[in-house]
N, C-alpha and C. Protein backbone atom coordinates (compact mmCIF):
# COMPACT_ATOMS: atom_id res chain seq x y z
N UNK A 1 8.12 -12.17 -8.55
CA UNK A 1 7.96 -11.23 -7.45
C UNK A 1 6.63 -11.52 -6.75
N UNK A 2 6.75 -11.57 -5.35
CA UNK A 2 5.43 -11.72 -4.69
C UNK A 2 4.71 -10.74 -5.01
N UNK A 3 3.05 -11.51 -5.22
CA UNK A 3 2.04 -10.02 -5.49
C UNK A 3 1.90 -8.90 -3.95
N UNK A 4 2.21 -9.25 -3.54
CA UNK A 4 2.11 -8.47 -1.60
C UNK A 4 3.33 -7.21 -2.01
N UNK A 5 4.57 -7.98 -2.38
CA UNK A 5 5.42 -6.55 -2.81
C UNK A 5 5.15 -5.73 -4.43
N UNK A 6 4.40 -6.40 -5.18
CA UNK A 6 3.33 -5.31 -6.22
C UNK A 6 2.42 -4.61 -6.01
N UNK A 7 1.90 -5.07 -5.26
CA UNK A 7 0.82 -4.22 -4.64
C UNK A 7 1.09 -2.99 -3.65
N UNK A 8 2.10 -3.27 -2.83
CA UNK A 8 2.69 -2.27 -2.49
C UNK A 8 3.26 -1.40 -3.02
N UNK A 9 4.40 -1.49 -4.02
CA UNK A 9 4.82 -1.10 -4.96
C UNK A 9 3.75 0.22 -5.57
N UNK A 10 2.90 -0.58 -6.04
CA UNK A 10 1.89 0.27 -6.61
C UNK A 10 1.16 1.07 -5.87
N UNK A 11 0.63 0.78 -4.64
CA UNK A 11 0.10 1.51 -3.94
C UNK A 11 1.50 2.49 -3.44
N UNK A 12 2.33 2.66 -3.12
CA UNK A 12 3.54 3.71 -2.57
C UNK A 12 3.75 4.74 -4.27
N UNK A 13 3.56 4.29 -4.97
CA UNK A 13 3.85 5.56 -6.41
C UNK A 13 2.55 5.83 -6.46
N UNK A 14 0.93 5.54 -6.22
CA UNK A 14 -0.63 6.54 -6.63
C UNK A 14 -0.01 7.13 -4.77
N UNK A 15 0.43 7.22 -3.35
CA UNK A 15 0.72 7.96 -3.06
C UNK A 15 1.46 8.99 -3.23
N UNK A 16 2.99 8.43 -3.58
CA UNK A 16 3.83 9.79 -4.03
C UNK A 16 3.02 10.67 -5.08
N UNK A 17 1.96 9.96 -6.33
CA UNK A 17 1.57 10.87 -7.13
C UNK A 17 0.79 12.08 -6.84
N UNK A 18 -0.60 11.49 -6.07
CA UNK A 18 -1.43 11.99 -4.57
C UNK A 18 -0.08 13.46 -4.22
N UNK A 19 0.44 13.37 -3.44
CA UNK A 19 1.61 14.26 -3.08
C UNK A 19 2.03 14.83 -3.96
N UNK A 20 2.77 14.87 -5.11
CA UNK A 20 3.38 15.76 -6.06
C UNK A 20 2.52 16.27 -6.99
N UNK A 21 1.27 15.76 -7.25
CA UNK A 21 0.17 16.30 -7.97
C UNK A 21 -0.83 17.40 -6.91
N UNK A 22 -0.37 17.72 -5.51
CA UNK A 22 -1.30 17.85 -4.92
C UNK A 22 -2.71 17.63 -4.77
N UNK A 23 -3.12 16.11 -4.97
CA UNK A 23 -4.28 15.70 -5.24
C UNK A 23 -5.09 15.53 -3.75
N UNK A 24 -3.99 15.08 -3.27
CA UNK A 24 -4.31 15.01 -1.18
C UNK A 24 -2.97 15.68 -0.72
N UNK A 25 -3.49 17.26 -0.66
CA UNK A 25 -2.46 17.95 0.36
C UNK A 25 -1.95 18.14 1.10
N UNK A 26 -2.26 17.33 1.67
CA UNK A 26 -1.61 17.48 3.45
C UNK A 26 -0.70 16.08 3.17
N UNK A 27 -0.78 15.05 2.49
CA UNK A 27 0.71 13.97 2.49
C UNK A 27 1.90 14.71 2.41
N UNK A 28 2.84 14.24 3.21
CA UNK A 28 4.20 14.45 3.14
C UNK A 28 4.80 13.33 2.86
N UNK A 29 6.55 13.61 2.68
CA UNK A 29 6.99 12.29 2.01
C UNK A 29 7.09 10.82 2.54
N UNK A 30 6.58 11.10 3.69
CA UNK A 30 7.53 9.43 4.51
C UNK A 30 6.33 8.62 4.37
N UNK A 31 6.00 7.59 3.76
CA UNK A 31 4.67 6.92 3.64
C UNK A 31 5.16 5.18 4.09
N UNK A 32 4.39 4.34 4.37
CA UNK A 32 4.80 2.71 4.60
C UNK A 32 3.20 2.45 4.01
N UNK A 33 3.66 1.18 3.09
CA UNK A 33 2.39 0.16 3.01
C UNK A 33 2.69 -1.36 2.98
N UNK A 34 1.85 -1.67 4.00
CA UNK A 34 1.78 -3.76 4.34
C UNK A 34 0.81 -4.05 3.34
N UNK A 35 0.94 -4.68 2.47
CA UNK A 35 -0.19 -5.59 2.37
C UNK A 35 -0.09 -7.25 2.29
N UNK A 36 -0.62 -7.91 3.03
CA UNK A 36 -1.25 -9.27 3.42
C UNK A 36 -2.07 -10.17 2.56
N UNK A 37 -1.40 -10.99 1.99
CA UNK A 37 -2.52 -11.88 1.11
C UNK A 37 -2.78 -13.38 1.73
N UNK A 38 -3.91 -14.00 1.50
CA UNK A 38 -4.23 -15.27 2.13
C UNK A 38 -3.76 -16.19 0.46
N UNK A 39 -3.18 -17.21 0.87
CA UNK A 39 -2.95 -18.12 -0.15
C UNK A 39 -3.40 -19.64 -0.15
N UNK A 40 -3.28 -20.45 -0.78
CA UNK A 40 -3.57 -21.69 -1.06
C UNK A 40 -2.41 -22.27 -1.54
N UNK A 41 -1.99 -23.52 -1.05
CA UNK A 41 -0.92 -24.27 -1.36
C UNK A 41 -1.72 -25.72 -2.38
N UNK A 42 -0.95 -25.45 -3.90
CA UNK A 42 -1.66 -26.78 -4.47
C UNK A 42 -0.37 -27.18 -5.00
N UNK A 43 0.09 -28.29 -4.23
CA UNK A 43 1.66 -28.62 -4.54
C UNK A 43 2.39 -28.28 -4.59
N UNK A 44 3.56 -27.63 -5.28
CA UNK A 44 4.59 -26.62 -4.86
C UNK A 44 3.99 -25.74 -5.43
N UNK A 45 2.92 -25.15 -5.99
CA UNK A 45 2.30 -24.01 -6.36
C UNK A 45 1.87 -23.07 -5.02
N UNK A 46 1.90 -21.59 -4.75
CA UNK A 46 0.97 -20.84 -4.14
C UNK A 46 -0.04 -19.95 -5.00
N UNK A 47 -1.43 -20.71 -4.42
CA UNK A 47 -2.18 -19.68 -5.54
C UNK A 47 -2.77 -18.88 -4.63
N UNK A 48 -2.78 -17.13 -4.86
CA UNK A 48 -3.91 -15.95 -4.30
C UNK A 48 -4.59 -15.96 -4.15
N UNK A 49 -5.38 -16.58 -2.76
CA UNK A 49 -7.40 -16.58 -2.43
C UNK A 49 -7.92 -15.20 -2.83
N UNK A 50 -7.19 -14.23 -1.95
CA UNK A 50 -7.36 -12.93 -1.29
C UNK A 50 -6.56 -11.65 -1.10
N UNK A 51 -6.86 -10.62 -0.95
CA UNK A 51 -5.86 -9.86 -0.48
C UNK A 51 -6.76 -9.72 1.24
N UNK A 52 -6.00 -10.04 1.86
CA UNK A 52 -6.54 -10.19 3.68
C UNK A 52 -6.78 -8.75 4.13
N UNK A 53 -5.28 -8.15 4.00
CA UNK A 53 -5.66 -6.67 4.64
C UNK A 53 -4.56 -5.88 3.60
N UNK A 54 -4.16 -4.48 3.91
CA UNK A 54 -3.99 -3.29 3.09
C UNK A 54 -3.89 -2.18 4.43
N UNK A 55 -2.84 -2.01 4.69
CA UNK A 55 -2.14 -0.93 5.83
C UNK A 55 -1.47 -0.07 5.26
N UNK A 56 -1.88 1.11 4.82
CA UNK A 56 -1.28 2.29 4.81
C UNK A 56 -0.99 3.47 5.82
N UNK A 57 0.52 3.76 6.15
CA UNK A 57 0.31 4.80 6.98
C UNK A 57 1.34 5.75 6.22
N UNK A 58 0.98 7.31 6.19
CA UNK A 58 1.12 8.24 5.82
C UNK A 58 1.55 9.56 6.41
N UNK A 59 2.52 10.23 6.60
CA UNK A 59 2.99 11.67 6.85
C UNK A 59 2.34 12.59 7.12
N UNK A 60 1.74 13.47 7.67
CA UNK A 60 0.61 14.33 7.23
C UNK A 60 0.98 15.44 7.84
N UNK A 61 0.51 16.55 7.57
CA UNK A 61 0.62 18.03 7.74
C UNK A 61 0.13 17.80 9.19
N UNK A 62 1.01 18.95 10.18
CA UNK A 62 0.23 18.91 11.81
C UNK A 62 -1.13 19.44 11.86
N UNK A 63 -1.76 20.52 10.92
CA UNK A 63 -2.91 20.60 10.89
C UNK A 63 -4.07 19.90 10.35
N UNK A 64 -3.75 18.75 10.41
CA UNK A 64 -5.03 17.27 9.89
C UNK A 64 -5.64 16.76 11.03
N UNK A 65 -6.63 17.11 10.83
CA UNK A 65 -7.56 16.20 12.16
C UNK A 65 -8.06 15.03 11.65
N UNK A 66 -7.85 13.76 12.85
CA UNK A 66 -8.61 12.90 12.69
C UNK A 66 -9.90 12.45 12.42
């Protein structure tokens, strides 16, 4: 499994937990996360430099200010 869809993975269940633990109250359920890794090609190998970026966007109660 690509680490880009583990990492997501993981990051989308410490949100749902966040939410059902009420740890950050104002999440609601509909959440998306990208994450982007830079790699290195050493023969038919890909090895992980980096994680590049990490995009979470999140549901939120109408009373959350930016």
């Amino acid at each position: 499994m690509p680490l880009s869809h583990s990492l997501c993975g993981k990051l989308v269940r410490r949100i749902e937990q966040c939410r059902k633990e009420s740890i950050v109250e104002w999440v609601r359920p509909d959440a998306k996360v990208q994450v982007t890794i830079e790699y290195k090609k050493e023969g038919h190998d890909l090895i992980p430099l980096r994680v590049h970026t990490i995009l979470i966007s999140a549901q939120h109660n109408p009373g959350v200010s930016q």
